[in-house]
N, C-alpha and C. Protein backbone atom coordinates (compact mmCIF):
# COMPACT_ATOMS: atom_id res chain seq x y z
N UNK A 1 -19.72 -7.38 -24.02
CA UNK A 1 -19.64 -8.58 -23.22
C UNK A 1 -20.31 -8.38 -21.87
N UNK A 2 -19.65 -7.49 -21.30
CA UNK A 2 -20.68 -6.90 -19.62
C UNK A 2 -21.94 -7.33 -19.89
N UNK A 3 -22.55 -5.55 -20.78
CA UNK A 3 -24.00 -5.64 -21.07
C UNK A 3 -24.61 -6.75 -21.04
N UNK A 4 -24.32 -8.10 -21.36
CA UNK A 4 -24.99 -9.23 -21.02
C UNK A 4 -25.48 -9.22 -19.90
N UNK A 5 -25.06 -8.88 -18.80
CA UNK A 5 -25.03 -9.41 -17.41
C UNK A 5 -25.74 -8.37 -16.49
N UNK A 6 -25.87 -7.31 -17.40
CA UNK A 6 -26.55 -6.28 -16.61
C UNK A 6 -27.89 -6.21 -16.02
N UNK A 7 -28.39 -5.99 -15.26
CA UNK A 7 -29.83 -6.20 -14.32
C UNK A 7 -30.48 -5.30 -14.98
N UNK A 8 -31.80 -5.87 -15.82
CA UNK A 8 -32.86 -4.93 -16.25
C UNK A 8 -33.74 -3.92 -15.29
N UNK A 9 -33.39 -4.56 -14.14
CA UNK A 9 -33.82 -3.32 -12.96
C UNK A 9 -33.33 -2.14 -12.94
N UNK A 10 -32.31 -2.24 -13.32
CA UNK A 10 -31.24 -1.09 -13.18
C UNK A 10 -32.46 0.37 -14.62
N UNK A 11 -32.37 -0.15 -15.36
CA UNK A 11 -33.08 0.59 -16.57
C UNK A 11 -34.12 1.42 -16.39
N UNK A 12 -35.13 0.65 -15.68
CA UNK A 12 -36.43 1.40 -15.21
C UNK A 12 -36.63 2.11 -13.95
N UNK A 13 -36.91 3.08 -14.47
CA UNK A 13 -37.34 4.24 -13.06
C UNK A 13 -38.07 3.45 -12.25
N UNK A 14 -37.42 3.91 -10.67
CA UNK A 14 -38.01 4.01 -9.78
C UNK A 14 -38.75 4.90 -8.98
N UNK A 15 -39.87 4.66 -8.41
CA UNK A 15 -40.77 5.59 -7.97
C UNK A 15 -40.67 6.10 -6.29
N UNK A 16 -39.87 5.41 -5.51
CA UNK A 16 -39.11 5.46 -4.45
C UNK A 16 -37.34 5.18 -4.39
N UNK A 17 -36.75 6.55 -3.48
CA UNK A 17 -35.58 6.33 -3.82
C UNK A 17 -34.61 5.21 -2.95
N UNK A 18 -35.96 4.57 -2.21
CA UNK A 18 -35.43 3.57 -1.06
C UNK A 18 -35.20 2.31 -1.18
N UNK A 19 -34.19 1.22 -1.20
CA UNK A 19 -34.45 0.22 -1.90
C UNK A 19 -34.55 -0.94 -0.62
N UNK A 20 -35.53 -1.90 -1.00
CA UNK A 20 -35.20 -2.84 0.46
C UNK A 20 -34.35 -3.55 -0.08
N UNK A 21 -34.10 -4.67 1.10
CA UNK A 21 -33.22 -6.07 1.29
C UNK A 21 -33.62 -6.87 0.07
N UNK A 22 -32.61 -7.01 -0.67
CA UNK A 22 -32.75 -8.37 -1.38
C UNK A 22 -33.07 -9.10 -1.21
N UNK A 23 -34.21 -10.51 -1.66
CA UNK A 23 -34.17 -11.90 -1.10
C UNK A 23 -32.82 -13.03 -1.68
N UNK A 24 -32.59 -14.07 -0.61
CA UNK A 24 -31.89 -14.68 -0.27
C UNK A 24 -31.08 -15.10 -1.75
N UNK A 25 -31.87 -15.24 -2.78
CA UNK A 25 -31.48 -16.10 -3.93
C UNK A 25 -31.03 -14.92 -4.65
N UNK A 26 -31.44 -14.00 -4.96
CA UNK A 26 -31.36 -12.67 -5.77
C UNK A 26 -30.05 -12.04 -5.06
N UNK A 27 -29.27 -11.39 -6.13
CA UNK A 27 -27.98 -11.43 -6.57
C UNK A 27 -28.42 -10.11 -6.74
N UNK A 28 -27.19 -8.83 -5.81
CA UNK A 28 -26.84 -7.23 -5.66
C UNK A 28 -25.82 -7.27 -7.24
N UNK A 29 -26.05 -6.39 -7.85
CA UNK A 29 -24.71 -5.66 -8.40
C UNK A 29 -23.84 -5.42 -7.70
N UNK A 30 -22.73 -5.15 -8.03
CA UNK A 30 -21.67 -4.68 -6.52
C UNK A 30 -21.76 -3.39 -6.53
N UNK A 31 -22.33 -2.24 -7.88
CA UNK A 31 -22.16 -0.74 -7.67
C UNK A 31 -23.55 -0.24 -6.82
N UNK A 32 -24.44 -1.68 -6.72
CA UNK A 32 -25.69 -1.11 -6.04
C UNK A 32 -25.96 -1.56 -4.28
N UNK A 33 -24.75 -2.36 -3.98
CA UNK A 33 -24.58 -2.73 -2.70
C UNK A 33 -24.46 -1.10 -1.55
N UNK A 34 -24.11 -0.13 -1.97
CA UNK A 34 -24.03 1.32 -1.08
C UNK A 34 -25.41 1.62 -1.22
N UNK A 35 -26.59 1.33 -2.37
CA UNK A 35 -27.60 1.33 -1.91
C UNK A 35 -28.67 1.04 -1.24
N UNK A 36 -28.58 0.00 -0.85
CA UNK A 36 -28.98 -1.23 -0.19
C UNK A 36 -29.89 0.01 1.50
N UNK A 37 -30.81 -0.29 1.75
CA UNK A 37 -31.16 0.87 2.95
C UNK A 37 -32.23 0.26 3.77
N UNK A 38 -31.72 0.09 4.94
CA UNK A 38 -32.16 -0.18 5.83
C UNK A 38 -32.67 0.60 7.32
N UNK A 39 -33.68 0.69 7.90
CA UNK A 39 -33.98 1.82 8.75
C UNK A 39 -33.02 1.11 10.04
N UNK A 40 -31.91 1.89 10.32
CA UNK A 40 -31.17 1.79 11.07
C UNK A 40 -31.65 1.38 12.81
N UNK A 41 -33.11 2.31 12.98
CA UNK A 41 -33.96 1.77 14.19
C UNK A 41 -34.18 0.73 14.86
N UNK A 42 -34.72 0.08 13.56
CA UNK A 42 -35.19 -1.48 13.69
C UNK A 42 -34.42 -1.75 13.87
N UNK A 43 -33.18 -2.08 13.71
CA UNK A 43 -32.32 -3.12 13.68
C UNK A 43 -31.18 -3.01 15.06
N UNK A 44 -30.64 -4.10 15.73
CA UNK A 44 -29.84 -3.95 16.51
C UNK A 44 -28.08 -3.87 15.99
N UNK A 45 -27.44 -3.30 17.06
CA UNK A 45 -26.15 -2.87 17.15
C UNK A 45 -25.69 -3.69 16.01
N UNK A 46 -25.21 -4.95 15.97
CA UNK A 46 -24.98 -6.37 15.89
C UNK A 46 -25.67 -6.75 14.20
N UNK A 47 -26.86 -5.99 13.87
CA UNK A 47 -27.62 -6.41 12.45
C UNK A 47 -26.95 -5.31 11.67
N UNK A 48 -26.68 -3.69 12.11
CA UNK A 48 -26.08 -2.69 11.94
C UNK A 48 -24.84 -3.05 11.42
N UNK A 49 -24.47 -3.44 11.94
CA UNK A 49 -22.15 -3.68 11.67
C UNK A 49 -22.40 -4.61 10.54
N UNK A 50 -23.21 -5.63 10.22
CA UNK A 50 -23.53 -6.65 9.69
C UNK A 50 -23.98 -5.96 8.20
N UNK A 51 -24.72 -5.73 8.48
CA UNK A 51 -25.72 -5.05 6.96
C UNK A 51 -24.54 -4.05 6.54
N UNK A 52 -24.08 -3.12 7.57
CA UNK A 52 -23.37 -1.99 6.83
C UNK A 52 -21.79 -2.80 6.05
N UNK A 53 -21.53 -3.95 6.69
CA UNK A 53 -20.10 -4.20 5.60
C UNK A 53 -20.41 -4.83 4.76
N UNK A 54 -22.07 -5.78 4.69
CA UNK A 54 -22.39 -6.39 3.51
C UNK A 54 -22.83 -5.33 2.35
N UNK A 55 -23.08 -4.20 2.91
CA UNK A 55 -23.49 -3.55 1.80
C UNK A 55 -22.78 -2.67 1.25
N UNK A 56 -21.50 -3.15 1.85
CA UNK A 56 -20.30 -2.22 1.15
C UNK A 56 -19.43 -2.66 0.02
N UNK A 57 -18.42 -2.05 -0.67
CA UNK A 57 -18.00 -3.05 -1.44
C UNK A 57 -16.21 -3.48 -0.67
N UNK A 58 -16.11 -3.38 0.58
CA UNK A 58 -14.94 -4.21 1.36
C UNK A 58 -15.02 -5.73 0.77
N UNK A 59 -14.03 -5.98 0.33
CA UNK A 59 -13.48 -7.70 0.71
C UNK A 59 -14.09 -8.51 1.39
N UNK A 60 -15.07 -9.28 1.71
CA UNK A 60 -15.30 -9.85 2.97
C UNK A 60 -14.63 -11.26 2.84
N UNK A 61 -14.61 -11.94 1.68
CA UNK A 61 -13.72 -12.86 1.57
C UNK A 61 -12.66 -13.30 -0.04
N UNK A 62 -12.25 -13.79 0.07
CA UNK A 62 -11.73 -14.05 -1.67
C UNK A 62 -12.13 -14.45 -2.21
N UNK A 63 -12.15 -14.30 -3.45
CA UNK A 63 -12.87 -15.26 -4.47
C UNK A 63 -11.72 -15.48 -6.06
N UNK A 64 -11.95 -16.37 -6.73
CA UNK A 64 -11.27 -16.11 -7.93
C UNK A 64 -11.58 -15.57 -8.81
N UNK A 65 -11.24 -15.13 -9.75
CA UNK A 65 -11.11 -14.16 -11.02
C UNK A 65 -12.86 -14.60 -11.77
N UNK A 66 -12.93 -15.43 -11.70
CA UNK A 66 -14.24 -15.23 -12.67
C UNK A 66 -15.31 -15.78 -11.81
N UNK A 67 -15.25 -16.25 -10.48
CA UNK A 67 -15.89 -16.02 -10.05
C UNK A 67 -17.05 -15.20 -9.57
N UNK A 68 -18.51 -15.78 -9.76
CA UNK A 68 -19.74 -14.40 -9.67
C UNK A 68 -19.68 -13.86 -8.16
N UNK A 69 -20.14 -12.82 -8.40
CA UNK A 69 -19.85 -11.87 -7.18
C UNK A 69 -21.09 -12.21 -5.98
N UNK A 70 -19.91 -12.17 -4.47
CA UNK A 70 -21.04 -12.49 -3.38
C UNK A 70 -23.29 -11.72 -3.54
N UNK A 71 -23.62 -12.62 -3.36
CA UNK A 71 -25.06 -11.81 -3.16
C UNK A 71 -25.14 -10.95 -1.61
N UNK A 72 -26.11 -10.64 -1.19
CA UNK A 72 -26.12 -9.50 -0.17
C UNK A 72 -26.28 -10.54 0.65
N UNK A 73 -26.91 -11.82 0.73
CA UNK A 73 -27.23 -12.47 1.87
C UNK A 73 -25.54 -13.65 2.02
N UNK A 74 -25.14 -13.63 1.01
CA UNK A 74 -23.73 -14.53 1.26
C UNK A 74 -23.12 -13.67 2.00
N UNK A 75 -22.53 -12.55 1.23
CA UNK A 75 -21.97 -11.45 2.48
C UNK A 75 -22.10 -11.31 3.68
N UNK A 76 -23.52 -10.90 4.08
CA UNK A 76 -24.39 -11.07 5.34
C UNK A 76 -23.90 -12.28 5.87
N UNK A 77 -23.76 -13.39 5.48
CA UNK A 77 -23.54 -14.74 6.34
C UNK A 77 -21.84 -15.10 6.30
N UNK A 78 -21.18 -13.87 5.74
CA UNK A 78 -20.21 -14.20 6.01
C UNK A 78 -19.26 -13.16 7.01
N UNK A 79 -19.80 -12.07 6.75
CA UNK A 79 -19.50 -10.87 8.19
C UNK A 79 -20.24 -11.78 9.57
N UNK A 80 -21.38 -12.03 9.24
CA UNK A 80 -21.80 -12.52 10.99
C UNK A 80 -21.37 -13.57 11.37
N UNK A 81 -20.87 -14.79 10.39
CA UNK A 81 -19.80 -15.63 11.01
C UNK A 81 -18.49 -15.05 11.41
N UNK A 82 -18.29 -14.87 10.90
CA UNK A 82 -16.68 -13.93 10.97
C UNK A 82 -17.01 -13.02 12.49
N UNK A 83 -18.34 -12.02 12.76
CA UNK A 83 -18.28 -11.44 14.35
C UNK A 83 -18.84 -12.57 15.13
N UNK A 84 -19.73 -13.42 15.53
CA UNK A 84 -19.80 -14.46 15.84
C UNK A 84 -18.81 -15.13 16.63
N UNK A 85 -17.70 -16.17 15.48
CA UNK A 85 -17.04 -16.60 15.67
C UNK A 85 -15.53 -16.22 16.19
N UNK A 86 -15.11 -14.71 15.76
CA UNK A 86 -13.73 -14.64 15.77
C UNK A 86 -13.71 -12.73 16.03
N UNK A 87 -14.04 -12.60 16.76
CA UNK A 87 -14.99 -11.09 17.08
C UNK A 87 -12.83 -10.02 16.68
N UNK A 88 -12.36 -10.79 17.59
CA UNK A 88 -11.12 -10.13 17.38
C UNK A 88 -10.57 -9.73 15.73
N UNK A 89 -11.18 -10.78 15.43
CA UNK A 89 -10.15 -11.32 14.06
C UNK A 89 -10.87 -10.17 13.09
N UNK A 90 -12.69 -10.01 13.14
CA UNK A 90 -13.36 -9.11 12.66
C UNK A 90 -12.60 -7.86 12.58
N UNK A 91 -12.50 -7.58 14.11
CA UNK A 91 -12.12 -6.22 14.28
C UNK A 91 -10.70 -5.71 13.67
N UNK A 92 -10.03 -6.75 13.34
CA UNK A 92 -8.56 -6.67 12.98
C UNK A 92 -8.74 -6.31 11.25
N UNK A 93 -9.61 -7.19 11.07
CA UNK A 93 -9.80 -7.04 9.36
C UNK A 93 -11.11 -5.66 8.49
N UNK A 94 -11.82 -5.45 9.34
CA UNK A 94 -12.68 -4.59 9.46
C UNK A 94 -12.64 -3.24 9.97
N UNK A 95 -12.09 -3.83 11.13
CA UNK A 95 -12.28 -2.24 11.55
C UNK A 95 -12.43 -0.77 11.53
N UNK A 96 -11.56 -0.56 9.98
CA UNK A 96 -10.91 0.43 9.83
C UNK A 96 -12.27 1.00 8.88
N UNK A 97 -13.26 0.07 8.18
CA UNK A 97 -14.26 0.56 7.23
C UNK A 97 -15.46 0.59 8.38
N UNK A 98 -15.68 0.45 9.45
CA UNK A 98 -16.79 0.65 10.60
C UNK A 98 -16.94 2.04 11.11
N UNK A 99 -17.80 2.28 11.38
CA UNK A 99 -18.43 3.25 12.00
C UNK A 99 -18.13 3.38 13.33
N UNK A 100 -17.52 4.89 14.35
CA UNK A 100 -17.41 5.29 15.52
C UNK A 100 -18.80 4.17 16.25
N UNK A 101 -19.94 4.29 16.08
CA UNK A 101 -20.50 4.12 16.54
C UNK A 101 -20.57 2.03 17.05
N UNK A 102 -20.39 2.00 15.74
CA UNK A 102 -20.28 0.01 15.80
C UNK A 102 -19.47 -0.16 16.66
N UNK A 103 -18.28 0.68 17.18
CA UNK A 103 -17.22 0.27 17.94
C UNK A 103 -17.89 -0.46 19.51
N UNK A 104 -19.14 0.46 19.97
CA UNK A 104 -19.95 0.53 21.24
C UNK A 104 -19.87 -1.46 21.16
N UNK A 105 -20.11 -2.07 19.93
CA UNK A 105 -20.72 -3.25 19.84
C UNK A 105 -19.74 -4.05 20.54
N UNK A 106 -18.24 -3.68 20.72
CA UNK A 106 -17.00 -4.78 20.92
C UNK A 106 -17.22 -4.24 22.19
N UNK A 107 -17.83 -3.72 23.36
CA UNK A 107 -17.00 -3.18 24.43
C UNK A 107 -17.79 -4.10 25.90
N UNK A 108 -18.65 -5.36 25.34
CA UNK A 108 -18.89 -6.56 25.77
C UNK A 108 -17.83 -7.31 25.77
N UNK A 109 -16.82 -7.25 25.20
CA UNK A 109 -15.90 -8.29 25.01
C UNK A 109 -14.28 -7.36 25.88
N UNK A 110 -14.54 -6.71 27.19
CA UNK A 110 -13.74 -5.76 27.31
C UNK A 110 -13.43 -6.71 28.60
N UNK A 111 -11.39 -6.60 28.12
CA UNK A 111 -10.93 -7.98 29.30
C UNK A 111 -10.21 -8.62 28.13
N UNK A 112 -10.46 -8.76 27.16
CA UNK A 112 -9.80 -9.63 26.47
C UNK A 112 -9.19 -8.92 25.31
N UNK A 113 -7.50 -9.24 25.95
CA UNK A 113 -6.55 -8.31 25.42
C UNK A 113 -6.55 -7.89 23.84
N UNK A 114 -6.78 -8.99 23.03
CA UNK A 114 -6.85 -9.15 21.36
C UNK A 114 -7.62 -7.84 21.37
N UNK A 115 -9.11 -7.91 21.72
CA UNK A 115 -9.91 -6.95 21.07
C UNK A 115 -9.52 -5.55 21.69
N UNK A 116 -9.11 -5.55 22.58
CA UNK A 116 -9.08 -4.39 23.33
C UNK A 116 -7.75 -3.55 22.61
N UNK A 117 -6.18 -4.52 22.04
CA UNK A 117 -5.56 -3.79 21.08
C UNK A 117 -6.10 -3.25 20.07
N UNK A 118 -6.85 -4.39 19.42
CA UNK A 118 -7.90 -3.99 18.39
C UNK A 118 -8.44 -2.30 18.01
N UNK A 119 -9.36 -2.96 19.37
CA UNK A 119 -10.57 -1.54 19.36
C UNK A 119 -9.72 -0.11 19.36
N UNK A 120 -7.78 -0.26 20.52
CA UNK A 120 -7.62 1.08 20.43
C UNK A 120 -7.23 1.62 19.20
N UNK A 121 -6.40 0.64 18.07
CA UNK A 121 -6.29 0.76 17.31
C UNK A 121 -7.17 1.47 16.28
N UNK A 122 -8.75 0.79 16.47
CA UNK A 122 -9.37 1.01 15.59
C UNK A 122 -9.77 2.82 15.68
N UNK A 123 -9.63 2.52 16.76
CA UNK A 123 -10.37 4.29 17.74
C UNK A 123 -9.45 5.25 17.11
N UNK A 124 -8.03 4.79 16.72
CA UNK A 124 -6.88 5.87 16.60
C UNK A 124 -7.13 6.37 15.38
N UNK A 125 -7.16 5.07 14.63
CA UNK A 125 -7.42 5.63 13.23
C UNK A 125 -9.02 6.18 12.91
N UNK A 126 -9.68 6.33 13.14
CA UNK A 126 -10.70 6.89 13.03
C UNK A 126 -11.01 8.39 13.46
N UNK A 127 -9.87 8.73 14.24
CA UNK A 127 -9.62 9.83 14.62
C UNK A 127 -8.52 10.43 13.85
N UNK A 128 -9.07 11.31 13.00
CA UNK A 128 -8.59 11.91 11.40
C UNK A 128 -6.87 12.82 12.18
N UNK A 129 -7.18 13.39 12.99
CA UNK A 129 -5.72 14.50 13.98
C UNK A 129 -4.97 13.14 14.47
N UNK A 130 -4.91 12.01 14.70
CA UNK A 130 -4.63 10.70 15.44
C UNK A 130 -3.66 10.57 14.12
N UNK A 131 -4.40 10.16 13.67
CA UNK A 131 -3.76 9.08 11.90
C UNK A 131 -2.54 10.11 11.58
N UNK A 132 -3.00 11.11 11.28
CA UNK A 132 -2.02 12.16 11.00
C UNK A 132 -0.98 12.17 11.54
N UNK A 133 -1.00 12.08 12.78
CA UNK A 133 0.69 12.15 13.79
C UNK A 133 1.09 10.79 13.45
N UNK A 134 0.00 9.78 13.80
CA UNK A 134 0.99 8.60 13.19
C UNK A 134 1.79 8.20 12.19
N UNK A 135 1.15 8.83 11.07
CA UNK A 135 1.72 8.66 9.66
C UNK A 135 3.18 9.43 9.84
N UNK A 136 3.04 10.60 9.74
CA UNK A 136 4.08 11.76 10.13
C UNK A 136 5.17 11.26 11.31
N UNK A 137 4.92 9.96 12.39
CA UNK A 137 5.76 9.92 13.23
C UNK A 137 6.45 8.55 12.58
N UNK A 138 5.96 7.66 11.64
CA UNK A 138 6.20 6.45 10.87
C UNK A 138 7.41 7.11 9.73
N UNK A 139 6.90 8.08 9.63
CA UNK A 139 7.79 8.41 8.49
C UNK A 139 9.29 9.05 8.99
N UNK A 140 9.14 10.18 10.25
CA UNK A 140 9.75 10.87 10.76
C UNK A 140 11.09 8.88 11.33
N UNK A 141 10.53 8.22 12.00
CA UNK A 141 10.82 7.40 11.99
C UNK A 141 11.72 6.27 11.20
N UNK A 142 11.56 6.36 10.21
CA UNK A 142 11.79 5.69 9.12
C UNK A 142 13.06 6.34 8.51
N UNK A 143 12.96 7.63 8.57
CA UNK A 143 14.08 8.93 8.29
C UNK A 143 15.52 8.58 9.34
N UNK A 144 15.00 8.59 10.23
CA UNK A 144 15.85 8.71 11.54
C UNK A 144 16.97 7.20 11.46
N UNK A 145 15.99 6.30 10.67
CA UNK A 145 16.38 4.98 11.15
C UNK A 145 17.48 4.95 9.80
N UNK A 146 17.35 5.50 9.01
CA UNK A 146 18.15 5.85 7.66
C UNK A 146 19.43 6.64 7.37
N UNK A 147 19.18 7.46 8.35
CA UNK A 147 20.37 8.51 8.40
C UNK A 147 21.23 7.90 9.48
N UNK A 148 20.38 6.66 11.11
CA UNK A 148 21.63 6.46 11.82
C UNK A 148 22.32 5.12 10.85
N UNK A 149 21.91 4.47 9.76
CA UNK A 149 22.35 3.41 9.06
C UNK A 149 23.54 3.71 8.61
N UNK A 150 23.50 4.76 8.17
CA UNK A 150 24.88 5.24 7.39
C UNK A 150 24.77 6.22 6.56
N UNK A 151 25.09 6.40 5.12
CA UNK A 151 25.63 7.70 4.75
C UNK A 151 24.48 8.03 4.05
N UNK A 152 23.05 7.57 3.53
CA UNK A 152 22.06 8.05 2.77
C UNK A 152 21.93 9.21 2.54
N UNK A 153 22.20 10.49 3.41
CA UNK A 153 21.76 11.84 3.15
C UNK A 153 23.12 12.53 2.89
N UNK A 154 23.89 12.03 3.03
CA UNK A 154 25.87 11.96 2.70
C UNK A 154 25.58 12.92 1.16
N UNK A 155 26.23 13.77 0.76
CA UNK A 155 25.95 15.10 -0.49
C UNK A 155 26.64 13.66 -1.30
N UNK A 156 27.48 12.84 -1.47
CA UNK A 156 27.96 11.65 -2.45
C UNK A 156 26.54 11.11 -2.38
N UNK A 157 25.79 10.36 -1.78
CA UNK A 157 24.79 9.53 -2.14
C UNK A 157 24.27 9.97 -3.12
N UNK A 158 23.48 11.43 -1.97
CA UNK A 158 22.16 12.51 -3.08
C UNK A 158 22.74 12.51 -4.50
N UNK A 159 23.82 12.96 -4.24
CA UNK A 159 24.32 13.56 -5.76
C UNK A 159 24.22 12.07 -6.72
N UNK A 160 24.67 11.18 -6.64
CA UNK A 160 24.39 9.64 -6.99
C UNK A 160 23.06 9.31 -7.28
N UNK A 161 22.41 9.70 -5.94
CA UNK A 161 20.90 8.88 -6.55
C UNK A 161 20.33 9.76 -7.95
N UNK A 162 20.19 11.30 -8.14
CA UNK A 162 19.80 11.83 -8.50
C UNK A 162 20.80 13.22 -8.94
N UNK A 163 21.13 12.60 -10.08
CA UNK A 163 22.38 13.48 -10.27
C UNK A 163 21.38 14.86 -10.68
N UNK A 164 20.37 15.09 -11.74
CA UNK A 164 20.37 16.27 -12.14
C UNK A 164 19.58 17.46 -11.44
N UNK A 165 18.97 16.87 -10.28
CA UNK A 165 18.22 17.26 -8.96
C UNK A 165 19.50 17.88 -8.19
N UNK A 166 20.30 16.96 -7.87
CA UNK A 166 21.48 17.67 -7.35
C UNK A 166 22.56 18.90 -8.05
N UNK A 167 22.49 18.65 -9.38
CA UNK A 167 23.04 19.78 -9.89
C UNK A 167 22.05 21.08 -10.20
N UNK A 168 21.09 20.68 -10.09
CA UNK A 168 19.65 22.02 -9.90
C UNK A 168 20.06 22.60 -8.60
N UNK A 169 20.20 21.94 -7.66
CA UNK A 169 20.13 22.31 -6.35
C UNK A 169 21.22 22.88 -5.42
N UNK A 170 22.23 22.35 -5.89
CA UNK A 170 23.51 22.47 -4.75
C UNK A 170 24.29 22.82 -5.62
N UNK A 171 24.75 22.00 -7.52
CA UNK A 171 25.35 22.50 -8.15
C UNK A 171 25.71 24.18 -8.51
N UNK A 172 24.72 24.40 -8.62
CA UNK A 172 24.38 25.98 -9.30
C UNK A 172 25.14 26.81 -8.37
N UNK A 173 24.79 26.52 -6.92
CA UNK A 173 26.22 27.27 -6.10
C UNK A 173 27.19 27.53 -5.74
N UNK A 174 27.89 26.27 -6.60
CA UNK A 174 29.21 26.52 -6.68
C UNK A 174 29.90 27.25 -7.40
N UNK A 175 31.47 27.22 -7.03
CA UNK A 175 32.28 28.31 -7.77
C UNK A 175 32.63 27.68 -9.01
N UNK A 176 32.87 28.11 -9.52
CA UNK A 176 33.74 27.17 -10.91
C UNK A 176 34.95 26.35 -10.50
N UNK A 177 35.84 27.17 -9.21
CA UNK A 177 37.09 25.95 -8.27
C UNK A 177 36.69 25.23 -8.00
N UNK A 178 35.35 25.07 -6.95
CA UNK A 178 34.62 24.07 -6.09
C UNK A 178 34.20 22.71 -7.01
N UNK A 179 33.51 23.45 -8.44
CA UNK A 179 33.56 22.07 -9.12
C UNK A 179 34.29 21.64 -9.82
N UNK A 180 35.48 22.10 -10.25
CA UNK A 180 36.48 21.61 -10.69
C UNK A 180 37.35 20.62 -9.66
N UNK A 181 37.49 21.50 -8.78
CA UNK A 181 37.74 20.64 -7.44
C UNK A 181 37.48 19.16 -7.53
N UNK A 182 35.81 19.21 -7.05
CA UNK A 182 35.16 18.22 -6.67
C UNK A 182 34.88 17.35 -7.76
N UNK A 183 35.29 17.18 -9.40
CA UNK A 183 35.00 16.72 -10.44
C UNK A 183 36.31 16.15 -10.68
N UNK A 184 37.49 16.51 -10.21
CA UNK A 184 38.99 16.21 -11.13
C UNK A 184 39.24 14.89 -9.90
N UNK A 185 38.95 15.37 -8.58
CA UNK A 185 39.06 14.32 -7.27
C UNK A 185 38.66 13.05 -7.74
N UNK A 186 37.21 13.56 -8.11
CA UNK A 186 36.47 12.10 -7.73
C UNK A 186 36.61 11.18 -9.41
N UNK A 187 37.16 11.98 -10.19
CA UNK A 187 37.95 11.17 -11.22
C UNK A 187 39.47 10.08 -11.24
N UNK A 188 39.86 10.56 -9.95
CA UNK A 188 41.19 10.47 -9.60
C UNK A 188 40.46 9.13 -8.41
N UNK A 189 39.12 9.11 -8.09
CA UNK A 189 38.95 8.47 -6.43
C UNK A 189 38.38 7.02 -7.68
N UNK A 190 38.05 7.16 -8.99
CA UNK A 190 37.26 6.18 -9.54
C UNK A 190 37.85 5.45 -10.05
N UNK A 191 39.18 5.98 -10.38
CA UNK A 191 39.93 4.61 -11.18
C UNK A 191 40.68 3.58 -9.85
């Protein structure tokens, strides 16, 4: 069924491994959009951020299920409306697939609080030692907020959520009293 749809370009060797810009009407594959190559020189800050998310395979907008897939120039016209129009909103939805360098492009728009959460945001995560503490302090977080709730880490929960983890673990050290003990009780606590 695919094979129908497949681009006979794709088949025949190419004699350069460089591919230009599509024209306007002509329709990318989506596995050949990372190929897409443009001399980064020519082009300004602004054509850069632009070309590089059209030629990625990010989301740029929704579409439905059988819907045919954006061409390189729909994409293109829909990232540069999107920085254009709503530069914040870009950076909020984008950001995170941009380049250190594209960041330089928002710092015209510096004063206006949206982008400026934005951008630090974007800066944090892009900084690989950054992300890391965050994740690790989200979680560390999340722990903390669990154990002051109430009894989650309580040896009754554990043993509950995951009875045979708990008898791997804590069981095995007991005495034969301790679990007799703790087995005849909580028979006596259930009825």
């Amino acid at each position: 069924m695919w094979g129908e749809f497949e681009d006979e370009r794709r088949d025949q060797p190419t004699s350069t491994t460089r591919k230009t810009l599509p024209k306007s009407d002509e329709a990318l594959p989506s596995e050949d959009l990372n190929q897409v190559d443009v001399p980064d020189e020519s082009l300004s800050l602004k054509d850069r951020i632009i070309h590089h998310l059209a030629a990625s395979k990010v989301v740029l907008k929704s579409q439905q299920r059988y819907e045919p897939d954006f061409t390189y120039e729909e994409r293109r016209n829909i990232a540069e409306t999107m920085l254009d129009e709503k530069p914040g909103q870009f950076l909020y939805r984008f950001g995170k697939f941009l380049q250190r360098e594209h960041l330089t492009y928002f710092l015209k728009y510096e004063g206006n609080p949206e982008i400026d959460h934005y951008l630090t945001e974007t800066m944090k995560n892009l900084n690989k030692h950054t992300s890391k503490i965050t994740v690790k302090n989200r979680r560390y977080g999340a722990m903390q907020r669990l154990r002051k709730s109430g009894d989650y880490f309580s040896e009754k929960e554990m043993e509950r959520r995951n009875p045979l983890l708990y008898d791997h673990l804590i069981g095995k050290h007991m005495t034969a009293e301790e679990r007799k003990e703790k087995y005849t009780v909580e028979k006596y606590e259930a009825r």
